[in-house]
Protein backbone atom coordinates (compact mmCIF):
# COMPACT_ATOMS: atom_id res chain seq x y z
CA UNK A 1 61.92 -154.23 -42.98
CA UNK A 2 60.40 -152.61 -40.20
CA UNK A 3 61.93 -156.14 -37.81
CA UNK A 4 65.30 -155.90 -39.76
CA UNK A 5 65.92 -151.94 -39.09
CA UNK A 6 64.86 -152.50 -35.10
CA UNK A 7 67.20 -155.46 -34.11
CA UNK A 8 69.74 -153.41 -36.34
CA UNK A 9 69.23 -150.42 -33.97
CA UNK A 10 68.71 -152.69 -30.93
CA UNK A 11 65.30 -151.44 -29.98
CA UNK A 12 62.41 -153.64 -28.62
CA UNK A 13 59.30 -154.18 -30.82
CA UNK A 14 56.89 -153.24 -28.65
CA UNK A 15 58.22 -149.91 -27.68
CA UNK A 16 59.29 -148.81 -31.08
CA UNK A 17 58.33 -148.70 -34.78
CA UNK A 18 60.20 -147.68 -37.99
CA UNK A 19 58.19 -145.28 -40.07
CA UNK A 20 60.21 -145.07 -43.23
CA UNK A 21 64.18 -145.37 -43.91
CA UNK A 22 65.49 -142.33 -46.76
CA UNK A 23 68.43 -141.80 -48.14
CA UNK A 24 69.30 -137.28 -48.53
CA UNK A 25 72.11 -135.73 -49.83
CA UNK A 26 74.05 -133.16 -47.23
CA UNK A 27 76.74 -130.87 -48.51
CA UNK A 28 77.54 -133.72 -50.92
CA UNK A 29 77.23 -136.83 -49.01
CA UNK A 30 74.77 -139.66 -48.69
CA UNK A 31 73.19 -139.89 -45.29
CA UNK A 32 70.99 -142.29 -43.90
CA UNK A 33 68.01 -141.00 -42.25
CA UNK A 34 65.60 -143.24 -40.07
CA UNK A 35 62.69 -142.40 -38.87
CA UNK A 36 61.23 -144.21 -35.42
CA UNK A 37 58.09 -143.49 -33.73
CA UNK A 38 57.59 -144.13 -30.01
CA UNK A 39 54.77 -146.63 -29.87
CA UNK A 40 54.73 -147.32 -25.91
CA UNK A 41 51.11 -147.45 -24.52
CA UNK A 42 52.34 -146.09 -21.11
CA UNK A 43 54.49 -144.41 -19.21
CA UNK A 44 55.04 -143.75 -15.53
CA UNK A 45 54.62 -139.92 -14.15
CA UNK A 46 58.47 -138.46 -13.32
CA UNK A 47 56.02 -136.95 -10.16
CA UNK A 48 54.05 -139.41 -8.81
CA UNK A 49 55.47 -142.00 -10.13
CA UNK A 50 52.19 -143.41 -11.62
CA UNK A 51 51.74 -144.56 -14.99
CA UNK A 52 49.86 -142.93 -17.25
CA UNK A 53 48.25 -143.91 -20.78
CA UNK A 54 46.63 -139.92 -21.33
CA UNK A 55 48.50 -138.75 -24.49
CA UNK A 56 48.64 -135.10 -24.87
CA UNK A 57 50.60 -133.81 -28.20
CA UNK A 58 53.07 -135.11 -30.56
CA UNK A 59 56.44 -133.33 -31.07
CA UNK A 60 57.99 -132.38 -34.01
CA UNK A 61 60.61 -135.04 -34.69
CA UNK A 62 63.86 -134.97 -32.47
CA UNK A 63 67.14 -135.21 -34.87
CA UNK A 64 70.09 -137.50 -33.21
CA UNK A 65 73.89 -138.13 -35.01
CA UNK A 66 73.70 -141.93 -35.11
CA UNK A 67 76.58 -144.21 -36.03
CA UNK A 68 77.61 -145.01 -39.47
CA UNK A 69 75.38 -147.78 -41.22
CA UNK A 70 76.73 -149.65 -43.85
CA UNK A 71 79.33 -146.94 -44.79
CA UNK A 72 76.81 -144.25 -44.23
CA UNK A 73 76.41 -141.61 -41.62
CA UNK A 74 73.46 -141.97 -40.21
CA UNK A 75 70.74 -140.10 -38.30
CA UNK A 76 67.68 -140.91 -36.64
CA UNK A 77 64.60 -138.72 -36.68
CA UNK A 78 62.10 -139.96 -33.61
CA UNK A 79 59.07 -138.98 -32.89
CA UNK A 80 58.18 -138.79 -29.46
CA UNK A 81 54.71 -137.63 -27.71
CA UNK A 82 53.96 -135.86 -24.32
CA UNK A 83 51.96 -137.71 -21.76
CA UNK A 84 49.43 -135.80 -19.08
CA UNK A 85 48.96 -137.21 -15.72
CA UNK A 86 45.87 -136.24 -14.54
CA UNK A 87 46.94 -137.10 -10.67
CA UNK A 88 49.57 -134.46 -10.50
CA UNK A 89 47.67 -132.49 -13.66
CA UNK A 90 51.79 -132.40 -15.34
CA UNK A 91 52.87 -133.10 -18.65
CA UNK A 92 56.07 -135.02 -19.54
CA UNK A 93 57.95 -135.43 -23.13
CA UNK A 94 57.95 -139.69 -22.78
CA UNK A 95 61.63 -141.27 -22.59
CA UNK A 96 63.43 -143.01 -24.43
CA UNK A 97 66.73 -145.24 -24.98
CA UNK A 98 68.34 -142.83 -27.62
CA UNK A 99 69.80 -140.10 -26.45
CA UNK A 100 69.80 -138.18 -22.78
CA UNK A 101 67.90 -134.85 -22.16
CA UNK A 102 68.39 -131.99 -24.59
CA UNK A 103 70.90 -133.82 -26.33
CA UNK A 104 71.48 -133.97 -30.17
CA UNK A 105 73.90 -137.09 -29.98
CA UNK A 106 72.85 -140.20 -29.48
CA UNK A 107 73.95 -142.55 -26.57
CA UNK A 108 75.34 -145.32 -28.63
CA UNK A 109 77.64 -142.30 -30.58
CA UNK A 110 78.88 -141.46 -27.18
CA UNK A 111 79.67 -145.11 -25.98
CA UNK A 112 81.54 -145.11 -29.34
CA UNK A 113 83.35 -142.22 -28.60
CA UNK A 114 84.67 -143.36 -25.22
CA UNK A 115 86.03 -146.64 -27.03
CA UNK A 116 87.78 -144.72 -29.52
CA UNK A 117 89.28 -142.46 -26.40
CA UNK A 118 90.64 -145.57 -24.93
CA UNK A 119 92.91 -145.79 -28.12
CA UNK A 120 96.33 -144.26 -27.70
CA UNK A 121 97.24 -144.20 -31.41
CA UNK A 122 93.70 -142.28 -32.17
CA UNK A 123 93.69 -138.25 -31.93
CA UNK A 124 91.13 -136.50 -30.57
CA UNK A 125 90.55 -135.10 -33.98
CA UNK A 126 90.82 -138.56 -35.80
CA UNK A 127 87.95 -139.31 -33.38
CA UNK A 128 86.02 -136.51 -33.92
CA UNK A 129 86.65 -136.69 -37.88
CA UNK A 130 85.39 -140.73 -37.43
CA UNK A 131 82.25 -140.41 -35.27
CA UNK A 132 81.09 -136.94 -37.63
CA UNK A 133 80.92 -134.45 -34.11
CA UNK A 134 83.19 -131.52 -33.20
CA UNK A 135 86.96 -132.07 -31.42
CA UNK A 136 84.97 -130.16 -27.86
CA UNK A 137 81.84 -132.98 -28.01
CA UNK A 138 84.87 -135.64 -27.73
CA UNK A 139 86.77 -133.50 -24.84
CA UNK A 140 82.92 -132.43 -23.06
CA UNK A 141 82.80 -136.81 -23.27
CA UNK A 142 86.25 -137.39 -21.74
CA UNK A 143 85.76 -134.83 -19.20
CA UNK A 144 82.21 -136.34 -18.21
CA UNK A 145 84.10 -139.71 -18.27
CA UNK A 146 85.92 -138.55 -15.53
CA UNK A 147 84.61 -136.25 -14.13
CA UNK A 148 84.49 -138.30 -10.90
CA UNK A 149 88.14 -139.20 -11.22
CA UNK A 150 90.70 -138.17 -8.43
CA UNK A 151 92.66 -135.12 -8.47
CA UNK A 152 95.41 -136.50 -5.70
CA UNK A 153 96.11 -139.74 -4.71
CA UNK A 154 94.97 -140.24 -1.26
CA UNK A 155 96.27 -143.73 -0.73
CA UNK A 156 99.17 -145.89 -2.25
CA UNK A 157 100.16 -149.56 -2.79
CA UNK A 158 102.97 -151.12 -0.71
CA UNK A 159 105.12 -151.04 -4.05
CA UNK A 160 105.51 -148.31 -6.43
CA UNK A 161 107.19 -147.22 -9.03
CA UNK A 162 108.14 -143.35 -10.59
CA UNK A 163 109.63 -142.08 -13.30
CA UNK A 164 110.04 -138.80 -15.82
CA UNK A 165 109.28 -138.42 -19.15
CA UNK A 166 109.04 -135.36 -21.56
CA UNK A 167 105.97 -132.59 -21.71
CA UNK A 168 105.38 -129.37 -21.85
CA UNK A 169 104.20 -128.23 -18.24
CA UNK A 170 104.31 -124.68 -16.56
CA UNK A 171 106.83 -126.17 -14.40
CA UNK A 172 109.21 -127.60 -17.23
CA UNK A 173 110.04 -129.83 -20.04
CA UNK A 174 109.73 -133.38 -17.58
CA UNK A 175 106.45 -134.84 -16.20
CA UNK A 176 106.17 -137.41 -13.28
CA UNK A 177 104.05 -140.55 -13.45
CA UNK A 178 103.50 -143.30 -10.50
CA UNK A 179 102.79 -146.94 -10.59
CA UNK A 180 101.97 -149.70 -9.47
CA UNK A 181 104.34 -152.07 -11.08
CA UNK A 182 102.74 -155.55 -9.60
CA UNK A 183 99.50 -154.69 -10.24
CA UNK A 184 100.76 -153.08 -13.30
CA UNK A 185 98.08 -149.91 -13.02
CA UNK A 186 98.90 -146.10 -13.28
CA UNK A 187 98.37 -144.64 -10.27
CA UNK A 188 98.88 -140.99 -11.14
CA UNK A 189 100.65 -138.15 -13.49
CA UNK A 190 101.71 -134.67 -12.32
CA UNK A 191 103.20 -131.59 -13.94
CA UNK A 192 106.78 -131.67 -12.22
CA UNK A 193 109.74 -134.33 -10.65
CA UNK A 194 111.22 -131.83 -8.38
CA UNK A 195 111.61 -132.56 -4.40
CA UNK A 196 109.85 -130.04 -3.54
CA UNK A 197 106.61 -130.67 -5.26
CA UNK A 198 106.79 -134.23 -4.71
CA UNK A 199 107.46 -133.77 -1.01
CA UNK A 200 104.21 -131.34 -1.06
CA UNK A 201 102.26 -134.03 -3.50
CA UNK A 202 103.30 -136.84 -1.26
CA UNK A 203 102.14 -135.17 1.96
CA UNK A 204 98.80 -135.38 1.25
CA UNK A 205 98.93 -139.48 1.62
CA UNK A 206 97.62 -140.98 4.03
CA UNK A 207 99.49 -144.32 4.23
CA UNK A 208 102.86 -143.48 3.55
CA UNK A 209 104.05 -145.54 6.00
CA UNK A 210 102.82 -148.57 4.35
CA UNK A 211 104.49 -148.17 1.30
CA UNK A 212 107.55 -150.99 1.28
CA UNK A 213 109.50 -150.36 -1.92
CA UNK A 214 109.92 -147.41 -3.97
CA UNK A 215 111.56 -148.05 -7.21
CA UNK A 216 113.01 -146.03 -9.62
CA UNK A 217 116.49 -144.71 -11.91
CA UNK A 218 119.08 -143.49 -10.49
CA UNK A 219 117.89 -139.88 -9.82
CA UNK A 220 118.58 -138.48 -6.47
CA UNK A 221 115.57 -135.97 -5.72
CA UNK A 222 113.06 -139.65 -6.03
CA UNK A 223 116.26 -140.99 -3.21
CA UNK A 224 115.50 -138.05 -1.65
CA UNK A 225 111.64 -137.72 -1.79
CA UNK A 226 111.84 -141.35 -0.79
CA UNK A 227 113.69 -140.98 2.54
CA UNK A 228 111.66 -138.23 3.39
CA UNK A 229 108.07 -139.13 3.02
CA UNK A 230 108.25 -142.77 2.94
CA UNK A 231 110.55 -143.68 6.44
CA UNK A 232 110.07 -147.30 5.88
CA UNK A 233 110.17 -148.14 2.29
CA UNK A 234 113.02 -149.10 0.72
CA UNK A 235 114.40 -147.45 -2.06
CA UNK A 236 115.04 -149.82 -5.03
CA UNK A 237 117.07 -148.73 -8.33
CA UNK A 238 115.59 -150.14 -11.53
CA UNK A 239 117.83 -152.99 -13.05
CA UNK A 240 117.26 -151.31 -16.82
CA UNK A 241 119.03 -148.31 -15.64
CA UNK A 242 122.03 -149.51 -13.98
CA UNK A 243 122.62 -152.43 -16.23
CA UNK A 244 122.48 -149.37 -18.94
CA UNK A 245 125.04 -147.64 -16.62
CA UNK A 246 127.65 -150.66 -17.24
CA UNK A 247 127.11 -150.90 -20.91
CA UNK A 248 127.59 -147.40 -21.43
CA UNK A 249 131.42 -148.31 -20.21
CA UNK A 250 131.24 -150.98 -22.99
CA UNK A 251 129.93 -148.41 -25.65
CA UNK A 252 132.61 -145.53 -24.68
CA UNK A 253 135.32 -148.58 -25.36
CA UNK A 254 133.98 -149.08 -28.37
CA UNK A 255 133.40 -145.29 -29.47
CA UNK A 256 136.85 -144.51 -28.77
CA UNK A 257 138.59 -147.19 -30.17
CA UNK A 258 136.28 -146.34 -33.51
CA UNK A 259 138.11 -142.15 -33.06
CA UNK A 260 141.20 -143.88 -32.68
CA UNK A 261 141.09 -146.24 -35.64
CA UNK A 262 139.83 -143.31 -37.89
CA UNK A 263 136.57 -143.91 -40.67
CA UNK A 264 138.67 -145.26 -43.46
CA UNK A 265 139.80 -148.10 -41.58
CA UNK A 266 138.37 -151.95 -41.53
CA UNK A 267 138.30 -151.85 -37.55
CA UNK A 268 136.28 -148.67 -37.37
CA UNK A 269 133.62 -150.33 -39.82
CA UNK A 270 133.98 -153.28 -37.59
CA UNK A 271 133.04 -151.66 -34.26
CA UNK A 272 130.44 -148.95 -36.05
CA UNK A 273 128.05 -151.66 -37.88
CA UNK A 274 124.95 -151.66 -35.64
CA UNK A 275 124.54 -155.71 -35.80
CA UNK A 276 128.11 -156.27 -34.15
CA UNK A 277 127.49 -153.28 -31.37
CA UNK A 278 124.06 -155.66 -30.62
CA UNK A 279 126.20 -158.81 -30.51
CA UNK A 280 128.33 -156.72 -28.04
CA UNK A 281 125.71 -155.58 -25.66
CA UNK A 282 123.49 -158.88 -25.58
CA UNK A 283 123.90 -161.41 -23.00
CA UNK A 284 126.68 -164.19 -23.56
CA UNK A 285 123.98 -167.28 -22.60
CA UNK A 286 120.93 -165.69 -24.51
CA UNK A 287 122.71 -166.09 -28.16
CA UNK A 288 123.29 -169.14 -30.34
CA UNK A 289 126.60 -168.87 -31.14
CA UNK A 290 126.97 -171.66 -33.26
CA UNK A 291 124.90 -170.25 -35.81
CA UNK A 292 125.08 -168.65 -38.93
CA UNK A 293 125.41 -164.82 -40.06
CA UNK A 294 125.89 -162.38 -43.02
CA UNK A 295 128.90 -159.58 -43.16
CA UNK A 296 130.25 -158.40 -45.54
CA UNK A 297 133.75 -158.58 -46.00
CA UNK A 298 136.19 -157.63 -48.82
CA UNK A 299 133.36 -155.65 -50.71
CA UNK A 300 131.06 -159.55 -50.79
CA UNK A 301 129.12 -160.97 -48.65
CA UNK A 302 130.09 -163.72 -46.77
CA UNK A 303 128.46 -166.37 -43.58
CA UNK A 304 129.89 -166.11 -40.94
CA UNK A 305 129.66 -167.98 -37.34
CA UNK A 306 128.26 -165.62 -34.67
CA UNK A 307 131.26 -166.87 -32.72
CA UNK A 308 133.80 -166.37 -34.83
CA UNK A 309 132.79 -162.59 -35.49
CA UNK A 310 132.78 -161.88 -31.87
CA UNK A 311 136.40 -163.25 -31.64
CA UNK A 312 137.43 -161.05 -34.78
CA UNK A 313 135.69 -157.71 -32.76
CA UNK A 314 137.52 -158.31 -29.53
CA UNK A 315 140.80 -159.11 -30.84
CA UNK A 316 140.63 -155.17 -31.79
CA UNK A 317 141.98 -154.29 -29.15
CA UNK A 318 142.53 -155.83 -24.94
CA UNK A 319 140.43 -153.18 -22.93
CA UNK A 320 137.55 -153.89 -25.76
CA UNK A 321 138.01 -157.78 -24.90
CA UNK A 322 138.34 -157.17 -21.13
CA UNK A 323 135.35 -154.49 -21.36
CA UNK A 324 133.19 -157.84 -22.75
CA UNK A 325 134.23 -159.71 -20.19
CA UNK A 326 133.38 -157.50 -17.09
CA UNK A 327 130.06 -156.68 -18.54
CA UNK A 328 129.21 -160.33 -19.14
CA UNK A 329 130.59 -160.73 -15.57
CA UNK A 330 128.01 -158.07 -13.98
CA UNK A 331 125.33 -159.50 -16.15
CA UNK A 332 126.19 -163.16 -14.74
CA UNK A 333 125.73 -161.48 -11.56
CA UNK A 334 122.26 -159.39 -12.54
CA UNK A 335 120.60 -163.27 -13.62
CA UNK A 336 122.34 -165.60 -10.98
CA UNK A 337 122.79 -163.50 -7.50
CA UNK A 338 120.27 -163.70 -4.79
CA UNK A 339 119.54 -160.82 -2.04
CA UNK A 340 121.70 -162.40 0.17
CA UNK A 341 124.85 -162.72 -2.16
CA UNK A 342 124.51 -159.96 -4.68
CA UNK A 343 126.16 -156.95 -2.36
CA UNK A 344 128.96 -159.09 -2.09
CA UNK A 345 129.27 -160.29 -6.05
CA UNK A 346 129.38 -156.72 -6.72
CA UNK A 347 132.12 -155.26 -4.20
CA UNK A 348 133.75 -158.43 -5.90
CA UNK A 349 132.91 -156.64 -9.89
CA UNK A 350 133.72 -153.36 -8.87
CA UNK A 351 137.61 -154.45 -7.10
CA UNK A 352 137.55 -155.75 -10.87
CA UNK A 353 136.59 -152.78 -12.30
CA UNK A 354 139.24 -151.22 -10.93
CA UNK A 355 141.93 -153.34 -11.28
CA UNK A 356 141.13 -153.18 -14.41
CA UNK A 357 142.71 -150.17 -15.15
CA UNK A 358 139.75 -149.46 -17.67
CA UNK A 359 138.77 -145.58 -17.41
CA UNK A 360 135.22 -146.33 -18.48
CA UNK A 361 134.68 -149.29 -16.61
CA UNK A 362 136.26 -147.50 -13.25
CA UNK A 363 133.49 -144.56 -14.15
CA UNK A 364 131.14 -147.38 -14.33
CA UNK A 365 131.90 -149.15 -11.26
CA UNK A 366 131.98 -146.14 -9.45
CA UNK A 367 128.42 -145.55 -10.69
CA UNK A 368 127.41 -148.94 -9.55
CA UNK A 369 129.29 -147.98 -6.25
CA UNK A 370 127.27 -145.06 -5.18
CA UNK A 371 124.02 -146.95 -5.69
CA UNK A 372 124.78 -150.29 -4.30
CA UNK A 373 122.78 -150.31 -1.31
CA UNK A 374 119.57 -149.55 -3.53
CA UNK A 375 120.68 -151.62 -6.72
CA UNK A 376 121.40 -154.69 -4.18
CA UNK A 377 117.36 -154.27 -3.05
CA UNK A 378 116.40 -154.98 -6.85
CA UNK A 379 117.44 -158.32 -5.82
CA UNK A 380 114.74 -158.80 -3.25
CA UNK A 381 111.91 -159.89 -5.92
CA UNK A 382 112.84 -160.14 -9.47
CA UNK A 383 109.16 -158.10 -10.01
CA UNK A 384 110.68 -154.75 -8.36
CA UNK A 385 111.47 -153.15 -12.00
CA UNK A 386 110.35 -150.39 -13.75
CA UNK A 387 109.73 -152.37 -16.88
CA UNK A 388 105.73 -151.20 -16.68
CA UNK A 389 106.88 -147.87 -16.13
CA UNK A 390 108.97 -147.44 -19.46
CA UNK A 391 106.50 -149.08 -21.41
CA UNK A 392 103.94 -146.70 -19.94
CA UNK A 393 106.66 -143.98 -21.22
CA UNK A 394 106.72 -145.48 -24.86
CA UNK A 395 102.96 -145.34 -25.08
CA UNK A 396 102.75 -141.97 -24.09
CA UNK A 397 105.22 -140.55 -26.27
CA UNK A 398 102.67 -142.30 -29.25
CA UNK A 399 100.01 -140.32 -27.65
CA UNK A 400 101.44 -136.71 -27.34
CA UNK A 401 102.83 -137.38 -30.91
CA UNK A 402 99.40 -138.38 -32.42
CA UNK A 403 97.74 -135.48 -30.81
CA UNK A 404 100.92 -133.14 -31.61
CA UNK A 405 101.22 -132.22 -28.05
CA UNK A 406 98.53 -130.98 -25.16
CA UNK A 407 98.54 -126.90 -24.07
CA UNK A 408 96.23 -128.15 -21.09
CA UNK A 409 98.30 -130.54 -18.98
CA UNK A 410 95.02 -131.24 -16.42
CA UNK A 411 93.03 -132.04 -19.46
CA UNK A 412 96.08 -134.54 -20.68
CA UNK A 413 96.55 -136.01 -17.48
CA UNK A 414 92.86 -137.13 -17.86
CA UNK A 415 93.54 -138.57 -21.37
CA UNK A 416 96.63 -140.63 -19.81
CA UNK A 417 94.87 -142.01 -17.03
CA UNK A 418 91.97 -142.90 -19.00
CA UNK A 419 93.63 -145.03 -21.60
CA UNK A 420 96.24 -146.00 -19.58
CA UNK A 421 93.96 -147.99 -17.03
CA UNK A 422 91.86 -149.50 -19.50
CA UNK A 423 88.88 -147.43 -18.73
CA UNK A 424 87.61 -145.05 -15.85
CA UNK A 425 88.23 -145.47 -12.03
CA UNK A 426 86.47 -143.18 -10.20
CA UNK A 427 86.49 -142.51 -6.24
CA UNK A 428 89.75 -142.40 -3.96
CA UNK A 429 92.69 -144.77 -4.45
């Protein structure tokens, strides 16, 4: 048994023996106690440095939280004995691979704890609750985690990427995060988007001039910020956002034909069901049209071709037809255009647009207007998107959800960078 319980517990023969395993009941739950005894013949002097064989005293047993065995929570009792060194006439409690110094918890509870932290569907509490300590042991282990973590970014990539996204700071309802979308790494959160703190944040870097590309939505402090502290990067609008911008002109056909049309009608409940507004908004080429789906029509339901149920939406109505067709236009353009022809395949859309006589396609096109310098540099390398960045987003919203929020933003920021890298990264960036 004695063998079994060590390589369990990953501890060396020679330096370690079991004295007895024991099962005791604590406020009405079976724990696993094991008792180890240090059985090292030697030990070097933390002084001199010299080993030493002189045993002085043995201590009363040390009690560690252990992880679960079998089920079980577990603890281990160890019994650990003072050497004197009669060089330097000191005496020293001999180490051991357990737990650090005047510590209760043992180390391989704390590696598990720092797992779990990397988890961004697992609470603090959930953590706390699953390795049997209190919710501060798991913050006092994030914070020591990181304690050597950054508190401003010193340096940046040549590409980066920023964006917004919802929490509770003294400064507002919106936080800021940066990336590194080629890399795909998050580079840093802070408590507020305005100019003015970025501009202040941003000051403090020492390479701004080697930063190429700045990407982001369509928000015109980051334009701003960008022109300001980066001279020579160019400022690149995220193809997400204004490809949202142009379907939004689809959407506001199709919302007002559906007030026009009124609830009781066929054609609202045509325009309304949510699988026909996706056949709307997805791209022409990525659909089989030639294949099969259910409606239902005339209270049963019936297969239909994907084809023939776009035909019967857009003969609702010519703006909703011509709507389809300049959005599949600007998404032919999106996939097909290169740097060098895109500016002008959009000038080319937005005459369209206009032409069009469309009011929510002209709103749209002006949109794509006022942006098209920075919208045309998204066509420089298909990897300048901020694709990372709003998957970053989704993951945090999981996280302030699970937790139900953070009062301490520093302490949060911590948390995000932590699971969002994969793991600690201490020293400057």
């Amino acid at each position: 048994m004695n063998q079994a319980v060590l390589d369990l517990l990953s501890l060396e023969t020679k330096k370690y023996k079991v004295e007895k395993v024991e099962n005791q009941i604590i406020n009405n739950k079976t724990i696993k106690i094991i008792t180890v005894k240090c059985i090292s013949k030697k030990h070097r002097c933390p002084k001199c440095n010299k080993y030493t064989s002189s045993i002085h005293d043995t201590l009363k047993p040390s009690r560690l939280k252990f992880l679960d065995i079998a089920g079980y929570e577990s603890k281990i009792f160890i019994i650990k004995r003072r050497f004197i060194c009669h060089k330097c006439n000191i005496k020293f409690t001999e180490p051991t691979v357990f737990n650090n110094k005047k510590c209760n918890i043992s180390n391989k509870v704390k590696q598990k704890i720092r797992k779990d932290l990397l988890q961004y569907n697992l609470s603090l509490k959930y953590i706390a609750e699953s390795n049997h300590v209190t919710d501060d042991l798991v913050r006092k282990e994030l914070l020591s985690a990181m304690k050597d973590y950054p508190s401003h970014l010193i340096k940046l990539p040549e590409v980066i990427s920023m964006d917004e996204f919802k929490a509770d700071t003294s400064y507002g309802k919106y936080a800021f995060i940066i990336n590194n979308p080629i890399k795909k790494k998050a580079l840093d959160v802070l408590p507020c988007r305005r100019k003015e703190y970025l501009i202040n944040y941003f000051t403090r870097v020492t390479n701004r001039k080697s930063v190429k590309y700045v990407i982001s939505d369509m928000y015109e402090p980051y334009l701003l910020t960008t022109q300001i502290m980066f001279s020579k990067a160019k400022f690149v609008v995220d193809r997400f956002h204004y490809i949202k911008a142009v379907m939004k002109g689809l959407d506001d056909i199709r919302k007002r034909l559906q007030n026009e049309y009124g609830p009781k009608s066929k054609k609202y409940k045509l325009l309304k069901n949510k699988k026909n507004v996706s056949l709307l908004r997805n791209y022409y080429n990525d659909i089989n049209w030639y294949t099969y789906t259910k409606r239902y029509k005339n209270g049963h339901m019936v297969e239909m071709l994907r084809i023939d149920l776009l035909d019967q939406i857009l003969n609702i109505s010519n703006d909703l037809k011509r709507g389809y067709q300049l959005k599949e236009l600007f998404l032919d353009i999106v996939n097909h255009s290169t740097y060098e022809t895109a500016k002008v395949d959009l000038l080319a859309w937005i005459d369209l647009c206009k032409e069009s006589k469309i009011e929510e396609f002209i709103e749209a096109s002006k949109t794509i207007e006022n942006w098209l310098p920075y919208i045309v540099n998204s066509f420089i390398d298909e990897r300048f998107t901020n694709g990372f960045t709003e998957g970053l987003n989704n993951k945090i919203k999981v996280i302030k959800r699970v937790g139900f929020g953070y009062k301490n933003f520093n302490f949060f920021r911590l948390r995000l960078m932590y699971i969002l890298n994969g793991k600690m990264r201490g020293g400057k960036k």
